[in-house]
Each structure stands twice: as structure tokens, then as C-alpha cells.
Protein backbone atom coordinates (compact mmCIF):
# COMPACT_ATOMS: atom_id res chain seq x y z
CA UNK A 1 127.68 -103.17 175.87
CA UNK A 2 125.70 -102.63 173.12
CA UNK A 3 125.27 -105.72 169.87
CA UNK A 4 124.77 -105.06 166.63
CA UNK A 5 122.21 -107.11 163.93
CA UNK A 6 123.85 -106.67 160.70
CA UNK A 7 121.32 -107.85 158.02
CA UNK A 8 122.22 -108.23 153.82
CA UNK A 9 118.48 -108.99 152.54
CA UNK A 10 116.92 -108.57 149.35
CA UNK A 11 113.45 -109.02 149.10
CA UNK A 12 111.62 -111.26 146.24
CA UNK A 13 107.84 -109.73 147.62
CA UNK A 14 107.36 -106.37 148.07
CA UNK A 15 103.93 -107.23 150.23
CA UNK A 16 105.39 -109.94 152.19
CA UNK A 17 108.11 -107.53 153.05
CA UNK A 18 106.01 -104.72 153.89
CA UNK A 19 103.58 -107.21 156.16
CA UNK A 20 107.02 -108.23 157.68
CA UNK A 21 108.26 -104.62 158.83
CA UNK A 22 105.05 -103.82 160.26
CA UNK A 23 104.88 -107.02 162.46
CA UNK A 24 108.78 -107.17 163.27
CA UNK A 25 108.64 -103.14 164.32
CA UNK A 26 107.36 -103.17 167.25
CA UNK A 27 109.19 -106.53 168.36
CA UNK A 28 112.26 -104.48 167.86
CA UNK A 29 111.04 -101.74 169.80
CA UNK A 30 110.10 -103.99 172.39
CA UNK A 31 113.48 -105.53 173.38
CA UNK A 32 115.20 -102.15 172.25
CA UNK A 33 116.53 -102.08 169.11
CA UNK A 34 117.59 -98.69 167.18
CA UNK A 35 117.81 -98.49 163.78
CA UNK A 36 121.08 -97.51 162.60
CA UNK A 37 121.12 -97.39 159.13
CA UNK A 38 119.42 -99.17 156.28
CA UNK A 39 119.57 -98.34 152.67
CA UNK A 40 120.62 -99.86 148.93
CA UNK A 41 123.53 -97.38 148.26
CA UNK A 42 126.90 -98.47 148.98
CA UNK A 43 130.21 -98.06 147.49
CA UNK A 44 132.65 -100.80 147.31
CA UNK A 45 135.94 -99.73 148.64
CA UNK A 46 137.98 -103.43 149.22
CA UNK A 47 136.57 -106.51 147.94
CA UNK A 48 133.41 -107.56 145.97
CA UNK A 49 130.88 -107.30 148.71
CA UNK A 50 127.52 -105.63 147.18
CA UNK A 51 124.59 -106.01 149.82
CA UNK A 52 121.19 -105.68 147.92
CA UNK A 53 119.78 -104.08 150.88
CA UNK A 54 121.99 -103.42 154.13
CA UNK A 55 120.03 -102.76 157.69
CA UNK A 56 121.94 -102.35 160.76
CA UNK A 57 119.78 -102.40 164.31
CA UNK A 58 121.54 -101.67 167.69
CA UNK A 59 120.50 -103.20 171.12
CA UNK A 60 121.05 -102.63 174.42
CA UNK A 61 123.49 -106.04 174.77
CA UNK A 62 124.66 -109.01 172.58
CA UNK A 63 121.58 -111.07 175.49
CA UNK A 64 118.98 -108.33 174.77
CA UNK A 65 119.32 -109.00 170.55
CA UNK A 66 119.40 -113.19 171.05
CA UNK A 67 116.20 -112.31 173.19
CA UNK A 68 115.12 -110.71 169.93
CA UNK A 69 115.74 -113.50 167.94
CA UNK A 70 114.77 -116.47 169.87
CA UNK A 71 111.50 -114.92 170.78
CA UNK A 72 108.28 -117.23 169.71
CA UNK A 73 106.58 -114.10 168.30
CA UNK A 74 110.05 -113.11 166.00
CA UNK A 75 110.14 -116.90 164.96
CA UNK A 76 106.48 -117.43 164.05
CA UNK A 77 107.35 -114.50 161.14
CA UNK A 78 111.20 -116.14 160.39
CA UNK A 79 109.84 -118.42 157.77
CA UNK A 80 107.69 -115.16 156.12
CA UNK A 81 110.99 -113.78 156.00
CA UNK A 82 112.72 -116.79 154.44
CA UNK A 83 110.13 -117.46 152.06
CA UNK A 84 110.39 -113.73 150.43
CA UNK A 85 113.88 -112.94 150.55
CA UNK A 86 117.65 -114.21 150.00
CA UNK A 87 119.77 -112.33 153.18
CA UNK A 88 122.32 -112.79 155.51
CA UNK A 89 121.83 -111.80 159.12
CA UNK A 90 125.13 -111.61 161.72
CA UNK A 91 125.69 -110.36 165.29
CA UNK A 92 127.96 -108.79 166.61
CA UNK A 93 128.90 -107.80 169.91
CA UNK A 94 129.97 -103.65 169.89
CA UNK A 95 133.36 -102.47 171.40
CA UNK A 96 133.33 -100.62 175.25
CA UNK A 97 133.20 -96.55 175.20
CA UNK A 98 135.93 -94.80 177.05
CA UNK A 99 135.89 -91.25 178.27
């Protein structure tokens, strides 16, 4: 069943940033992830929730995106990451198709 790696970020270095998405890609290729949407555009229709910058990924399982995470080469670049933005990052597990 697939998981999904909801991420609110906004970004306080544009070059960190950029050196970040270039290392992270193909990580996220590797054990993968899709992207499913990312953009700054959203519209507010209940509450006050404004994401500065909303990116969704999709992998293969809830296991497959903790792989992601925990992996030493995603965690050497985590405190890049920390350093240059303000975000929030959740997972969540996706629902079972039926036919």
C-alpha cells in the first residue's frame, strides 16, 4: 500500500535548497518515490493552514518511505535541510484500491 511524505517547507537559502534537491533526487528515486505535487499556490478552504511551500512524494509502502528517511546518506543532508528552512514533514500511510 502505497505512503505518502507530506512536506510544509519554506526555504531561508535559495543555494542550500537547490544543493539539497539535487543530492536528495536521486535518493528518492532510489527507494521509489514519485512526486505528486509540489507548488506555493493554495487556497484555503477550512481553517488557517497556509503552507509556504507544499511537496507531496509517494512510495511504494509506509517501510519503503522510513527506509527513505532513516537512510545514512538522507540523514548526512537532514541538518542542510534544517539549517535553511522552517517545514513540517508527516507520513502517512495511503488507503487500499478496490476494483
Amino acid at each position: 500500500m502505497a505512503a505518502y511524505m507530506v512536506l510544509d517547507i519554506e526555504w531561508h537559502d535559495e543555494q542550500v535548497m537547490e544543493s539539497y534537491r539535487q543530492t536528495v533526487a536521486p535518493l528518492l528515486e532510489r527507494y521509489g518515490a514519485k512526486l505528486v505535487l509540489r507548488g506555493t499556490t493554495t487556497v484555503a478552504l477550512e481553517g488557517d493552514w497556509t503552507p509556504a511551500w507544499l511537496v507531496v512524494f509517494e512510495f511504494p509502502s509506509i517501510e519503503r518511505a522510513r527506509a527513505f528517511y532513516d537512510a545514512p546518506e538522507y540523514r548526512e543532508v537532514v541538518p542542510q535541510r534544517l539549517h535553511a528552512s522552517t517545514a513540517n514533514v508527516i507520513l502517512v500511510e495511503g488507503v487500499e484500491r478496490r476494483s
